[in-house]
Protein backbone atom coordinates (compact mmCIF):
# COMPACT_ATOMS: atom_id res chain seq x y z
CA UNK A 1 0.00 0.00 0.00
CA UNK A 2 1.29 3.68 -1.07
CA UNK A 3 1.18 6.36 1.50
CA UNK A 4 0.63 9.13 -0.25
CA UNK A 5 1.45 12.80 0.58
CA UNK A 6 4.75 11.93 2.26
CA UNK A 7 6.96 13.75 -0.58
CA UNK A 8 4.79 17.06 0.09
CA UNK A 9 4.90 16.34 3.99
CA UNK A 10 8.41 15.53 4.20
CA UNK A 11 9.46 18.81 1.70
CA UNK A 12 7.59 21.20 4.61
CA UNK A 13 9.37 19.82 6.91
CA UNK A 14 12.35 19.99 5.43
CA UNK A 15 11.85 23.78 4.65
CA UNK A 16 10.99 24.56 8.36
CA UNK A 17 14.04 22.42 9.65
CA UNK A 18 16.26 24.20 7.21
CA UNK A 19 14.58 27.89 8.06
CA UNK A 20 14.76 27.31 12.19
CA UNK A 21 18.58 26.39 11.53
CA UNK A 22 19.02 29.50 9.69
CA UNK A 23 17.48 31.65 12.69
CA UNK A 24 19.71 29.35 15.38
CA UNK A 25 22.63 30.47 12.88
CA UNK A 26 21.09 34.18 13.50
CA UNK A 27 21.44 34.00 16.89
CA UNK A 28 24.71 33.74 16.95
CA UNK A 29 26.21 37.02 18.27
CA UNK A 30 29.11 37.33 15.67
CA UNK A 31 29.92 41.74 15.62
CA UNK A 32 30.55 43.95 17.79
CA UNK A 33 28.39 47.21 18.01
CA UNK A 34 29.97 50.33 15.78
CA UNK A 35 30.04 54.23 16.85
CA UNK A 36 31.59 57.10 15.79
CA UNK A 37 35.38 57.84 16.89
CA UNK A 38 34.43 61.13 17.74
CA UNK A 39 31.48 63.58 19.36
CA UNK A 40 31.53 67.48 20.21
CA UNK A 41 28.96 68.32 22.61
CA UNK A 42 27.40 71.66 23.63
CA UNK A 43 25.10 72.14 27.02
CA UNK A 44 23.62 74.65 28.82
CA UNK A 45 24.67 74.93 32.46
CA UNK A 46 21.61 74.79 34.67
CA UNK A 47 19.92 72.57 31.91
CA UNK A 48 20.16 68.47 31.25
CA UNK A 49 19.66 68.09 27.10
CA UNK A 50 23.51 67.58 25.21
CA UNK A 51 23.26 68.67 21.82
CA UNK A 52 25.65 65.94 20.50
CA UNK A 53 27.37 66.20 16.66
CA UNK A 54 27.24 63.61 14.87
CA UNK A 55 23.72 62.22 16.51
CA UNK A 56 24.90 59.40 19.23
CA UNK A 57 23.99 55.97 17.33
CA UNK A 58 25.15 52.39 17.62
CA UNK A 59 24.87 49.81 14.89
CA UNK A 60 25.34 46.08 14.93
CA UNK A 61 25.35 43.56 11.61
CA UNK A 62 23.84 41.14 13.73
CA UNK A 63 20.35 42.96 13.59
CA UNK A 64 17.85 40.03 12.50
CA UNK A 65 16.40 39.69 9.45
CA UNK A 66 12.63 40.42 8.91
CA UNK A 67 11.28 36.44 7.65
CA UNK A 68 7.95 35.90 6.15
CA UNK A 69 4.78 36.53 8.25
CA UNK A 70 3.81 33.23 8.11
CA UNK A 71 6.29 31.73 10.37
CA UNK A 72 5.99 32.23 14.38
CA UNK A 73 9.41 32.55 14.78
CA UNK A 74 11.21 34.76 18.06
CA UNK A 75 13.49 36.39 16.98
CA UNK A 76 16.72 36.96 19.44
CA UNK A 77 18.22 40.56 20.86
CA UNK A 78 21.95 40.20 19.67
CA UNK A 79 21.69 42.92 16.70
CA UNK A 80 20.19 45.38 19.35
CA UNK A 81 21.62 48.17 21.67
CA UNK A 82 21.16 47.45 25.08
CA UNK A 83 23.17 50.00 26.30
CA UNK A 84 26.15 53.09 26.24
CA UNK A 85 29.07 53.01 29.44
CA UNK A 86 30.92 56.10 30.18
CA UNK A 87 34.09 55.86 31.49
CA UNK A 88 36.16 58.27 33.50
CA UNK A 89 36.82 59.98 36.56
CA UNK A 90 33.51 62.00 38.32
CA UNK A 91 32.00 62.42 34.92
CA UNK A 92 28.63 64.23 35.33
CA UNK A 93 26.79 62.86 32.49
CA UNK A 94 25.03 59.50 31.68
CA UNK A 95 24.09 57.90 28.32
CA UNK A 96 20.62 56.44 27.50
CA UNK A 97 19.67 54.09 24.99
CA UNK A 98 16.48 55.94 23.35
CA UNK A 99 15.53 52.56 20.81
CA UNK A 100 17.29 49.62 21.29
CA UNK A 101 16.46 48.40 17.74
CA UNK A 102 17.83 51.68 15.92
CA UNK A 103 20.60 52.11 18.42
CA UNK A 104 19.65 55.70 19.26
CA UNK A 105 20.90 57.35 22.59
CA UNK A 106 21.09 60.40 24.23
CA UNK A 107 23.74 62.36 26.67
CA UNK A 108 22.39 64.57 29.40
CA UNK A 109 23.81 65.50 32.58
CA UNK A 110 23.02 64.05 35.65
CA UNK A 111 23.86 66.70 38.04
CA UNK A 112 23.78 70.84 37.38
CA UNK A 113 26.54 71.96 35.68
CA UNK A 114 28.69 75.30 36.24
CA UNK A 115 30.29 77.00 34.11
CA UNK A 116 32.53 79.00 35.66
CA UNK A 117 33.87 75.84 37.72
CA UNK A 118 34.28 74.17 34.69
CA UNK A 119 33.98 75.04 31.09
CA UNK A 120 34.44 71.32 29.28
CA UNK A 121 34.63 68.21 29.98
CA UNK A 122 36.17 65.22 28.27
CA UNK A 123 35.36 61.33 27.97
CA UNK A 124 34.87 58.12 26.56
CA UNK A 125 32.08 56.16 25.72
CA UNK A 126 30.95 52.57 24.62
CA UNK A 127 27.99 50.66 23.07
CA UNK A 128 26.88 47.75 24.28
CA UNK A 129 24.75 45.33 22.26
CA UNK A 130 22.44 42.94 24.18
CA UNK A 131 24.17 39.52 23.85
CA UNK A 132 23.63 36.09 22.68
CA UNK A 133 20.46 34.08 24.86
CA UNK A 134 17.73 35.42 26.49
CA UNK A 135 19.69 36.46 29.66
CA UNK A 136 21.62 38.70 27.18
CA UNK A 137 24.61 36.53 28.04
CA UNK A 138 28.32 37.00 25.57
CA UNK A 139 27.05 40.58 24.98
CA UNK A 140 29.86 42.35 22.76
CA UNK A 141 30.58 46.14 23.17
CA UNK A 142 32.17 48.89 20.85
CA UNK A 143 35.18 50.49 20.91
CA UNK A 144 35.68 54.03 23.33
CA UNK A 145 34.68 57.08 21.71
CA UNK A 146 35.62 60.41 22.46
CA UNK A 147 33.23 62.95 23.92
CA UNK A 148 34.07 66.76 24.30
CA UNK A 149 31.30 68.89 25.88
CA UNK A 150 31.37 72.58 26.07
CA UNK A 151 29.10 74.10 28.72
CA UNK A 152 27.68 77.50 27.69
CA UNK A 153 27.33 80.08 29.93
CA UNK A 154 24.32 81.40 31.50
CA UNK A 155 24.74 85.32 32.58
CA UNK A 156 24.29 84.80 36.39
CA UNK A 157 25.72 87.31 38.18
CA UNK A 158 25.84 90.93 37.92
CA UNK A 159 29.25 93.76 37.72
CA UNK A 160 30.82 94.15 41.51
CA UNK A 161 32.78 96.92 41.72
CA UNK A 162 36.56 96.77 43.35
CA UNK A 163 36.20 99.42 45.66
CA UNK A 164 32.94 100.53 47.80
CA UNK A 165 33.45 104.13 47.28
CA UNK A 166 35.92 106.57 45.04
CA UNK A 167 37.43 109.65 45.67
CA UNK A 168 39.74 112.42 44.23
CA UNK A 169 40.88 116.22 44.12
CA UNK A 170 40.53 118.40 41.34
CA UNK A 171 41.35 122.18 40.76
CA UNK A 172 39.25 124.86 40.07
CA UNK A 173 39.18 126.13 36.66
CA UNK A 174 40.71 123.02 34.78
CA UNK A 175 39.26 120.08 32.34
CA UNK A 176 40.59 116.77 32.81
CA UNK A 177 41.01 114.17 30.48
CA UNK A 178 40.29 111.60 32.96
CA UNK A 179 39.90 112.72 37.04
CA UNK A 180 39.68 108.95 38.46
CA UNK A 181 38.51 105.56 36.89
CA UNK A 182 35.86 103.22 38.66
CA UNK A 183 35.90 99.35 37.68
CA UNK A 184 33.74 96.67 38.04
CA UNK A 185 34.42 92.53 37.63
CA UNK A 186 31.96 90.31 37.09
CA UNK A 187 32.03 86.19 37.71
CA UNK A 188 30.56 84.74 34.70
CA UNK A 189 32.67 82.36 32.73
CA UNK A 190 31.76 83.33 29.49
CA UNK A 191 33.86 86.17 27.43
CA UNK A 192 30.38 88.08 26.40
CA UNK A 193 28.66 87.55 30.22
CA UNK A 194 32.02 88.43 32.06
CA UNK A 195 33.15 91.28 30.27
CA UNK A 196 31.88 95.33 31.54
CA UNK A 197 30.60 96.98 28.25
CA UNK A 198 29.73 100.28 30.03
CA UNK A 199 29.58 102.77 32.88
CA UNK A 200 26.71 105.26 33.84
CA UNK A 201 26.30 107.96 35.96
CA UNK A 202 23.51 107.58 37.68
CA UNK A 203 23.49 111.58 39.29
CA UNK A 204 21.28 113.64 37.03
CA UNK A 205 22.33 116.92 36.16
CA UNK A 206 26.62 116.94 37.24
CA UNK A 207 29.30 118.23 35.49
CA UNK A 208 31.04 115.10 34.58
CA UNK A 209 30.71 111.98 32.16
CA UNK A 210 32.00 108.30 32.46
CA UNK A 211 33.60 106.37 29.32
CA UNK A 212 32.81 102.45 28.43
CA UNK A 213 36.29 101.87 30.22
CA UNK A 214 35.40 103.24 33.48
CA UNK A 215 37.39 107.05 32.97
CA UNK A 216 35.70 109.93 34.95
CA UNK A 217 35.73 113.47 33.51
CA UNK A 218 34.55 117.14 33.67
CA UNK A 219 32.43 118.42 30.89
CA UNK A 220 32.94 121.96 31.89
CA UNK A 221 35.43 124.02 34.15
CA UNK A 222 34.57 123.58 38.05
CA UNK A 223 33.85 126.51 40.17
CA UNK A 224 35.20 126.42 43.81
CA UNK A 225 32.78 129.11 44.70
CA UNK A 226 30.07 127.53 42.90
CA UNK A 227 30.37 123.66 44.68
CA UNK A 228 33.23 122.30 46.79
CA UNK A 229 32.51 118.99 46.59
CA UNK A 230 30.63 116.64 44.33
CA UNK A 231 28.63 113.26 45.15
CA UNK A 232 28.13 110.55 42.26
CA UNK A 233 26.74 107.57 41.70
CA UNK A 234 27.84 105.32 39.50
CA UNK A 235 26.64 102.07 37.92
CA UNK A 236 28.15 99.48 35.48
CA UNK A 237 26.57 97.15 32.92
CA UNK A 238 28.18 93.84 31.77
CA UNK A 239 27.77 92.75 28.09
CA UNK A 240 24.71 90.48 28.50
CA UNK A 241 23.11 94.09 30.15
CA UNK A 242 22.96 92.96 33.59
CA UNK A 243 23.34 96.23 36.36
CA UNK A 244 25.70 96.10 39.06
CA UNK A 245 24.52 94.95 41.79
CA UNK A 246 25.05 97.46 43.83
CA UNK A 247 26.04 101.04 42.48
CA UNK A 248 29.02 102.92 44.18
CA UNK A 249 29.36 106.19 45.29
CA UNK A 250 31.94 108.78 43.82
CA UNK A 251 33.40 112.04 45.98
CA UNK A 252 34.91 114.65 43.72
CA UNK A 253 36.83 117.35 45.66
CA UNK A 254 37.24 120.95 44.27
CA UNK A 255 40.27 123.28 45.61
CA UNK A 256 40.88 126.31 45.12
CA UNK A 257 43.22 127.84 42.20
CA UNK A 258 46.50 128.21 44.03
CA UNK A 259 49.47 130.49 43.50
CA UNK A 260 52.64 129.96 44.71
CA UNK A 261 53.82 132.14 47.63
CA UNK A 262 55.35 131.88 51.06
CA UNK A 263 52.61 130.83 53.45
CA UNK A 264 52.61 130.86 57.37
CA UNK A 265 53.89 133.86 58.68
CA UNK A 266 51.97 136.68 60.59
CA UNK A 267 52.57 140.51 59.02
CA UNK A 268 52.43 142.16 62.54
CA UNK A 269 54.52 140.18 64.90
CA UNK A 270 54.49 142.22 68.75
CA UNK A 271 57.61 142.14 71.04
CA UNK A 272 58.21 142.91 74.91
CA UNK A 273 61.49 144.07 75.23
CA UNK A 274 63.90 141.65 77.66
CA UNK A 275 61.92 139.14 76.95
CA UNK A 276 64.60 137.14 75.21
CA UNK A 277 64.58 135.54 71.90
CA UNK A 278 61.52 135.40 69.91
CA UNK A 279 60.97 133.04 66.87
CA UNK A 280 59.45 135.44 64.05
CA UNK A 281 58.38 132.66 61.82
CA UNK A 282 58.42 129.28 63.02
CA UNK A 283 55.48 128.06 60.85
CA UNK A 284 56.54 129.93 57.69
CA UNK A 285 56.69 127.67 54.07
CA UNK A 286 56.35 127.90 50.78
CA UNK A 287 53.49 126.43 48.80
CA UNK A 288 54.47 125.49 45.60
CA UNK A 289 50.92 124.84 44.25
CA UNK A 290 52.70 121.21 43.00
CA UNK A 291 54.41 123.54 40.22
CA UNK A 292 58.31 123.39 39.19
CA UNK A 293 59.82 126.79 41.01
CA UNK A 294 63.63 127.46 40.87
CA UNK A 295 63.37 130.14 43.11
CA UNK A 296 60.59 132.76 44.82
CA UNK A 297 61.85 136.05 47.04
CA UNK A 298 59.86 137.69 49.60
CA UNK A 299 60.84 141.03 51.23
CA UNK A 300 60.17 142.11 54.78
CA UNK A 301 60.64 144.80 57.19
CA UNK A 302 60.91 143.69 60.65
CA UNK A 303 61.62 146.53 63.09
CA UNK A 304 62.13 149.24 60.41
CA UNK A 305 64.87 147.00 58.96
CA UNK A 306 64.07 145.04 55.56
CA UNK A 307 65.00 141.50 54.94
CA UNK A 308 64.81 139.76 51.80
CA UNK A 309 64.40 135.91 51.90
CA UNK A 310 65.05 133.84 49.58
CA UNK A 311 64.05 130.35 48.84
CA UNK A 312 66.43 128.11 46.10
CA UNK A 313 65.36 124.74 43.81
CA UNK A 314 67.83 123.04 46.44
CA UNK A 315 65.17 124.25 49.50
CA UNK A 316 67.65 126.18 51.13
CA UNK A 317 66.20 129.50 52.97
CA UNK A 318 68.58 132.01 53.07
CA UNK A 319 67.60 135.76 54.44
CA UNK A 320 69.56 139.32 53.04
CA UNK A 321 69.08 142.09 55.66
């Protein structure tokens, strides 16, 4: 008696023997995951998201094949990324596997960054694919990358200025090119946040003006007579316009227009005679008004007899009767 049907029978069976050895050959976990040599990342201190370039992405050749529909077949993990590793010393990011069948990942950081404590940071990285077996055992991982991460700056803090108050002396009846000069730091990391890009006078209505580098000036010719002293306030601005946080005060001192001449000395002097020796001038000096003299002569009569004095560039005092 003929069986028949076995030919047919034995063909399918064949086929399905042949197509389950081809997925156990599938599962074999044969390459290791592939990633760039090389990222440059840029974050935003006080914020998590890494803008990475090029995009962080792992792929494996031992991604399974897509088989016919027909076919209940389970298909094993070892083409897919499990997982990134970052290695170094108190790095404050982490990588995470976005979709482990594309290989996608991110970089953010764990912790808040700071720029001004530190500007960059530099790792490695690896892929990790999700091994052979259903406890992901013989997984194979890529090779280190390099990741370099810039943190950009945030503008923080505001101008300080060096000093808590200013002061100087001017003359009456002069115009300076620059009195005094205020200045202001500020602790941002960044060149644009960090840097002072200009001064303001905050006192309506003075005589003076304040450059972008901090130089204070008259406008006009001061009047002793007019004010003897004037009070500013000054402010700074760094380049991301933040205001100093707090302003500083500014004394301006006006004197008088001097002339040089011999200062000190009384014109009427009164004398008891026997009463011994009597210093006529003992607090007598010549103000030179800060100007170069050579010489200056003053003539006096002291008991009907006239003295000239005389004082030399060497600051000798000599007296002619």
């Amino acid at each position: 008696m003929r069986v028949r049907g076995v030919k047919p029978f034995a063909s399918a069976v064949g086929l399905l023997f042949g197509l389950l050895c081809a997925v156990e050959a599938a599962k074999v976990n044969k390459h290791k995951p592939w990633i760039e040599t090389t990222y440059h990342g840029i974050v935003t201190e006080n914020d998590d998201k890494v803008l990475l370039d090029p995009p962080l992405i792992a792929l494996d050749k031992d991604a399974p094949l897509r088989y016919a529909e027909s076919f209940e077949v389970t298909f094993t993990k070892e083409g897919e990324i499990c997982g990134f590793r970052i290695h170094g010393q108190n790095v404050p990011f982490e990588a995470v596997v976005l979709d482990k069948s594309t290989g996608e990942g991110v970089i953010r950081a764990k912790d808040k960054l700071d720029c001004e404590l530190q500007k960059e940071h530099t790792f490695t990285i690896q892929a990790y694919d999700c091994g052979e077996g259903p406890d992901g055992g013989n997984m194979k991982k890529s090779h280190k990358a390099t990741v370099h991460i810039q943190v950009n700056d945030m503008n923080e803090y505001s101008p300080v200025f060096k000093e808590k108050s200013y002061k100087a002396t001017v003359i009456e009846g002069k115009k300076y090119d620059s009195i005094l000069k205020v200045e202001a730091v500020d602790a941002d990391c960044s060149f644009q946040f960090s840097q002072i890009c200009s001064y303001e006078i905050v006192t309506p209505d003075v005589p003076f003006t304040v450059d972008k580098d901090g130089n204070i000036k008259n406008t006009e010719k001061l009047n002793y007579s007019k004010e003897r002293m004037y009070k500013l306030t000054v402010t700074a601005y760094d380049c991301g316009k933040n205001r100093a946080s707090e302003d500083v005060l500014v004394k301006i001192n006006i004197k008088p227009t001097c002339k040089p001449s011999w200062q000190g000395f009384n014109k009427r002097i009164e004398y008891e005679p026997g009463t011994g020796s009597l210093a006529l001038f003992p607090s007598m000096h010549l103000e030179t008004c800060e100007e170069p003299i050579t010489s200056i002569q003053a003539t006096l009569f002291v008991f009907g007899t006239q003295f000239k004095i005389f004082w030399m560039k060497t600051g000798r005092l000599e007296t002619v009767p």
